[in-house]
C-alpha atoms as a PDB file:
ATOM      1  CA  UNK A   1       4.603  94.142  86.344  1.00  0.00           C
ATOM      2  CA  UNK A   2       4.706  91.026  87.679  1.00  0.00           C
ATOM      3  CA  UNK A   3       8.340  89.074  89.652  1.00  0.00           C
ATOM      4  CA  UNK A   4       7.846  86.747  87.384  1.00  0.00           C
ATOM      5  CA  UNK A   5       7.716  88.885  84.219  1.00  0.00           C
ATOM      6  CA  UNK A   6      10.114  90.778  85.963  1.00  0.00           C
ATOM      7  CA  UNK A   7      12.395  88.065  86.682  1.00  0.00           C
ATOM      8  CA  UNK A   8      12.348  87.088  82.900  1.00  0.00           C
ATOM      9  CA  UNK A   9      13.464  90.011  81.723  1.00  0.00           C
ATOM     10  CA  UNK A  10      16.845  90.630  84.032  1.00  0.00           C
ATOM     11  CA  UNK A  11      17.345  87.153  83.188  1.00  0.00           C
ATOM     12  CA  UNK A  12      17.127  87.721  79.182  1.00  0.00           C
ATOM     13  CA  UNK A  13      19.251  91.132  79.524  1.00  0.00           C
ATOM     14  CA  UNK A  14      21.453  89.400  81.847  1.00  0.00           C
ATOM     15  CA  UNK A  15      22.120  86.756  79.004  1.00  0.00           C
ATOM     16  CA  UNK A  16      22.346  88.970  76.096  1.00  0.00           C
ATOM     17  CA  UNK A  17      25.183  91.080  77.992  1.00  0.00           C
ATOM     18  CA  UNK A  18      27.108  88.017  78.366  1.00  0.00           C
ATOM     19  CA  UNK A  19      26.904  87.593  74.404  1.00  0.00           C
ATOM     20  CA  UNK A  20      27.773  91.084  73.883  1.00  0.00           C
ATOM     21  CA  UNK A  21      31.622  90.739  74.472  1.00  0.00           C
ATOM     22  CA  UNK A  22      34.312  91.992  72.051  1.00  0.00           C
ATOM     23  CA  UNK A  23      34.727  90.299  68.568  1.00  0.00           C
ATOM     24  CA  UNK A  24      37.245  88.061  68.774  1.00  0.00           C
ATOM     25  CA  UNK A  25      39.861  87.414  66.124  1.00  0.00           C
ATOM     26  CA  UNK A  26      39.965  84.157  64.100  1.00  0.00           C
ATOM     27  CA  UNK A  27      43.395  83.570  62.596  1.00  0.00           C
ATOM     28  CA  UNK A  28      42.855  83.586  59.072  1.00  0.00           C
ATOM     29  CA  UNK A  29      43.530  80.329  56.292  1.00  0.00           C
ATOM     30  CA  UNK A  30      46.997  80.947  55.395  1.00  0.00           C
ATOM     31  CA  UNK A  31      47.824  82.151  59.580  1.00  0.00           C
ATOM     32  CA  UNK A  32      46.887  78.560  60.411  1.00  0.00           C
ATOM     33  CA  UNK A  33      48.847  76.682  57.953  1.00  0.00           C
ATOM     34  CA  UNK A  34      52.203  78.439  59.054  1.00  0.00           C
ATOM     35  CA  UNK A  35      51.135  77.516  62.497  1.00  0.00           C
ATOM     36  CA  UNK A  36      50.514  74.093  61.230  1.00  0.00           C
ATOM     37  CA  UNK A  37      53.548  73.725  59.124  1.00  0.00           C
ATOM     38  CA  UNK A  38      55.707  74.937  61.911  1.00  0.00           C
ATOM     39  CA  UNK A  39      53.681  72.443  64.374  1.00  0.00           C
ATOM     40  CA  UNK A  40      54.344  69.262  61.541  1.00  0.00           C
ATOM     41  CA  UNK A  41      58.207  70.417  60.638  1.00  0.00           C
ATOM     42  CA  UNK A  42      59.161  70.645  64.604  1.00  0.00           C
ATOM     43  CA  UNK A  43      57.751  67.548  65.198  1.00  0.00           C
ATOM     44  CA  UNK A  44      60.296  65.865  62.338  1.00  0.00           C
ATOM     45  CA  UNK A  45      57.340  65.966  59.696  1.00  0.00           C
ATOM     46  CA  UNK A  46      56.014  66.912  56.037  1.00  0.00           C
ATOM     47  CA  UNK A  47      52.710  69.115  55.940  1.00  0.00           C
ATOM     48  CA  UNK A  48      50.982  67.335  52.851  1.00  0.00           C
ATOM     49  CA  UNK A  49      47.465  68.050  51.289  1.00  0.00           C
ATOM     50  CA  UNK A  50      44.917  65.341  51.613  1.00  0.00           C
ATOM     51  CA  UNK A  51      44.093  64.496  48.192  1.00  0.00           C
ATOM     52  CA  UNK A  52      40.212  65.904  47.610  1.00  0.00           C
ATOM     53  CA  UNK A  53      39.825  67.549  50.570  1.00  0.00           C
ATOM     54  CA  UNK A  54      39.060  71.182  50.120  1.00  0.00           C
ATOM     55  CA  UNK A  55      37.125  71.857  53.637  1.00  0.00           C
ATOM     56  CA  UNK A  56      38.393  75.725  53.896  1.00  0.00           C
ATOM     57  CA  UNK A  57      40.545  74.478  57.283  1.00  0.00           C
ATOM     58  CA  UNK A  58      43.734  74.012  57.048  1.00  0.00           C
ATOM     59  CA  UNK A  59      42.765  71.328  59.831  1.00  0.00           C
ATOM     60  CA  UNK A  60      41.272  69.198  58.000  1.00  0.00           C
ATOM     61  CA  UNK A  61      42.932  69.500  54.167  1.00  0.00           C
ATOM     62  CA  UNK A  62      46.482  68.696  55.480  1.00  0.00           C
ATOM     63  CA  UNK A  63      48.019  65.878  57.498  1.00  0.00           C
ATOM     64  CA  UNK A  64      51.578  65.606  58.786  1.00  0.00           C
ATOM     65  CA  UNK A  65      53.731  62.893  57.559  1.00  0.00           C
ATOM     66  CA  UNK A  66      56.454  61.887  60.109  1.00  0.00           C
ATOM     67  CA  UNK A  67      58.396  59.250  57.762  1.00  0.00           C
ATOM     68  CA  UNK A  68      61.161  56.611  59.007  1.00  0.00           C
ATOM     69  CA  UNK A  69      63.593  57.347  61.935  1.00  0.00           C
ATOM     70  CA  UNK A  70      62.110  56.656  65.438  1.00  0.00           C
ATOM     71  CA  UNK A  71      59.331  54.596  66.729  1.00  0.00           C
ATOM     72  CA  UNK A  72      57.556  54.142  69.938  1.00  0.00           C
ATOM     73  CA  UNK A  73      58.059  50.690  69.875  1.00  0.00           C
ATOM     74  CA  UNK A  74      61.044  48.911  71.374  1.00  0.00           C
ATOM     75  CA  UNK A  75      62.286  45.656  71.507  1.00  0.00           C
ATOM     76  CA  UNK A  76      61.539  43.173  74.696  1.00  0.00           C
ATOM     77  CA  UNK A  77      64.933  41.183  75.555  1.00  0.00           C
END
């Protein structure tokens, strides 16, 4: 065997080892929209569905409404 075919191969079983970790855990559909309900009503907002979006994330098919009360913008005297 040659370094260089040698080489290629720790390299490639070096790589795959590194992909071979432990499964990691995805929070599932409805673990995600507590989170994200919990996120919107701490922050003074309304989870609400975006009308037509059905994506499968909870990311992307809800938005928080934050309605009246404060604003970043203040008055110059």
């Amino acid at each position: 065997m040659t370094a260089r075919i040698l080489l290629s191969s720790l390299l490639l079983a070096a790589s795959l080892a590194a992909c071979a970790g432990p499964p990691r855990s995805h929070p599932t559909y409805g673990q995600e929209l507590d989170r994200l309900t919990a996120d919107c009503t701490a922050r003074g907002g309304i989870l609400a569905p975006i009308s037509g979006a059905q994506s499968g994330r909870p990311q992307t098919d809800y938005v928080c409404e934050i309605r009246g009360g404060t604003s970043r913008l203040t008055r110059g005297n």
